[in-house]
Protein backbone atom coordinates (compact mmCIF):
# COMPACT_ATOMS: atom_id res chain seq x y z
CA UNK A 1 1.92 10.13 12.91
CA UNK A 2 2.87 8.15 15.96
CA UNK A 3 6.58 7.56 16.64
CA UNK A 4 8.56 4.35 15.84
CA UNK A 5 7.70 1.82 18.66
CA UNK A 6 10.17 -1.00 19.86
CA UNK A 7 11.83 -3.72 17.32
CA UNK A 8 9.08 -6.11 19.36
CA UNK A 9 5.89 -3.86 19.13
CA UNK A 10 3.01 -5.20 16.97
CA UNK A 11 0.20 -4.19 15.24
CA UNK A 12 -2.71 -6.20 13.69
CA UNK A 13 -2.17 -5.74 9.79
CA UNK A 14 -5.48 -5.20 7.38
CA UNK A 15 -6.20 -9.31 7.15
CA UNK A 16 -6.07 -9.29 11.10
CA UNK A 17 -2.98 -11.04 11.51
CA UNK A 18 -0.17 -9.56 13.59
CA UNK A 19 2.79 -7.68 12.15
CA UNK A 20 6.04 -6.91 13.31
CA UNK A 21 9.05 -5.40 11.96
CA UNK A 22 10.48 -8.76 11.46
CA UNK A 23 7.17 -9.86 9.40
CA UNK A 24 7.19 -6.41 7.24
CA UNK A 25 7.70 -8.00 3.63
CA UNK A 26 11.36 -8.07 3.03
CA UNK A 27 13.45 -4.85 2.05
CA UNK A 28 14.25 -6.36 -1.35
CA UNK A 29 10.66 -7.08 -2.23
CA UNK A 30 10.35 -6.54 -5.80
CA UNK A 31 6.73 -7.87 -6.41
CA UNK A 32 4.08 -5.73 -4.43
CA UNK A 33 0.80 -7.90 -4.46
CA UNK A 34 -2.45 -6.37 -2.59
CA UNK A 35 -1.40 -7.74 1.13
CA UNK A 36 2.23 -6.37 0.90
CA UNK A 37 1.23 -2.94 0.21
CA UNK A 38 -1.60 -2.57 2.87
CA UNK A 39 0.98 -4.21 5.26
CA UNK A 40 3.59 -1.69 4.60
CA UNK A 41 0.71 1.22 5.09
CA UNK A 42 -0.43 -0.85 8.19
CA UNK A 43 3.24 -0.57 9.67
CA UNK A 44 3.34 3.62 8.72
CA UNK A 45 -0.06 4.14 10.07
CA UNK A 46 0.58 2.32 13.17
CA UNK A 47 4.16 3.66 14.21
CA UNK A 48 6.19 0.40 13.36
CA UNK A 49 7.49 2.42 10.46
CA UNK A 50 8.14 6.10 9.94
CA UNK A 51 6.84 7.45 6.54
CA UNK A 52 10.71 7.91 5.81
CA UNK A 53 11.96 4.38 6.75
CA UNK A 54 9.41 2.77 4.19
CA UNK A 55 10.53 4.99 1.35
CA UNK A 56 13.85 4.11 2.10
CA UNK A 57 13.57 0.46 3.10
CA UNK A 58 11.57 -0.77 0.15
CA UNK A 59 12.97 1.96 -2.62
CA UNK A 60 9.22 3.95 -2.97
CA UNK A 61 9.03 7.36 -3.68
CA UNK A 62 6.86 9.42 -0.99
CA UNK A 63 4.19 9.96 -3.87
CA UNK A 64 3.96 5.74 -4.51
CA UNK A 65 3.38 5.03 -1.09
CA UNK A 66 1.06 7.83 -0.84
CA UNK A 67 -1.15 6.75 -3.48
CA UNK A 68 -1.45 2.86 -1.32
CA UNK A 69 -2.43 5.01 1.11
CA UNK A 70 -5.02 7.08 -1.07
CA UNK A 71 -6.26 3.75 -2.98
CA UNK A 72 -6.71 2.36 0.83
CA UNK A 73 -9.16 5.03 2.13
CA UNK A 74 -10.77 5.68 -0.89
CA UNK A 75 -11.09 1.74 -2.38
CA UNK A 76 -10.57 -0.24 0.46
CA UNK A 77 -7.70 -3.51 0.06
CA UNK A 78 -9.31 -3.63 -3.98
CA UNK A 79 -8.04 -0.06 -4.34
CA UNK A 80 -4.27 -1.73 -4.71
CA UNK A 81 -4.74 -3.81 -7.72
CA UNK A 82 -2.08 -2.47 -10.39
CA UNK A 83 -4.32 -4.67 -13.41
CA UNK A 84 -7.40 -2.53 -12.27
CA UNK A 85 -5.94 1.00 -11.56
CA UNK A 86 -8.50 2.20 -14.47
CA UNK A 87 -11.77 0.91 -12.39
CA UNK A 88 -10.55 3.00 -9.78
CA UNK A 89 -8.53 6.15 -10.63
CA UNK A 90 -11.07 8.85 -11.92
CA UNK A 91 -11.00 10.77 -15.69
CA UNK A 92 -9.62 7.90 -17.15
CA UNK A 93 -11.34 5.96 -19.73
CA UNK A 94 -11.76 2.38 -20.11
CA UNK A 95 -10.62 1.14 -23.70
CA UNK A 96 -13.08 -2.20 -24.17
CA UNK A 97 -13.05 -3.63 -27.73
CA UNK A 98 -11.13 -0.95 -29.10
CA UNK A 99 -13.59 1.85 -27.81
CA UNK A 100 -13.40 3.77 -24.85
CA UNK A 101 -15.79 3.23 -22.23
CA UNK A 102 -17.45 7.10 -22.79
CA UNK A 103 -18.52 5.72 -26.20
């Protein structure tokens, strides 16, 4: 992991924009859509966050952030939807109709 660079260092987040500490979402974030979380793994993975300041900033437990960072690299940006964790997370069935999927 790279070190923390300079309040004013940038990186270009996963839509291509540019992010900066000062554009991270905000510390009290409550609702994490799709962009927020690959923006906060953007930041870790390119030193404008330690691993340890995003836990602590936005209240995430190592494992959470983790698992946006799993969900990335294995799913791509689709990976992060929380209403379609069953499409992508493996021995889980799908309940359609009141049957699983494996029926």
């Amino acid at each position: 992991m790279l070190p923390p660079q300079s309040p004013h260092a940038s990186i270009i987040g996963p839509e291509g924009q540019r992010i900066t500490r000062d554009t991270l979402p905000p510390a009290n974030t409550k609702r994490w859509v799709i962009r927020r979380k690959a923006e906060v793994v953007a930041a870790v993975r390119g030193g404008l966050l330690t691993l340890e300041e995003a836990c602590q900033r936005y209240a995430l437990t190592m494992e959470e952030f983790l698992s946006w960072q799993r969900a990335i690299e294995q799913h791509g940006l689709p990976g992060l939807r929380t209403t379609r964790l069953q499409d992508y997370r493996p021995g889980q069935l799908r309940v359609v109709a009141g049957r699983s999927a494996a029926e």
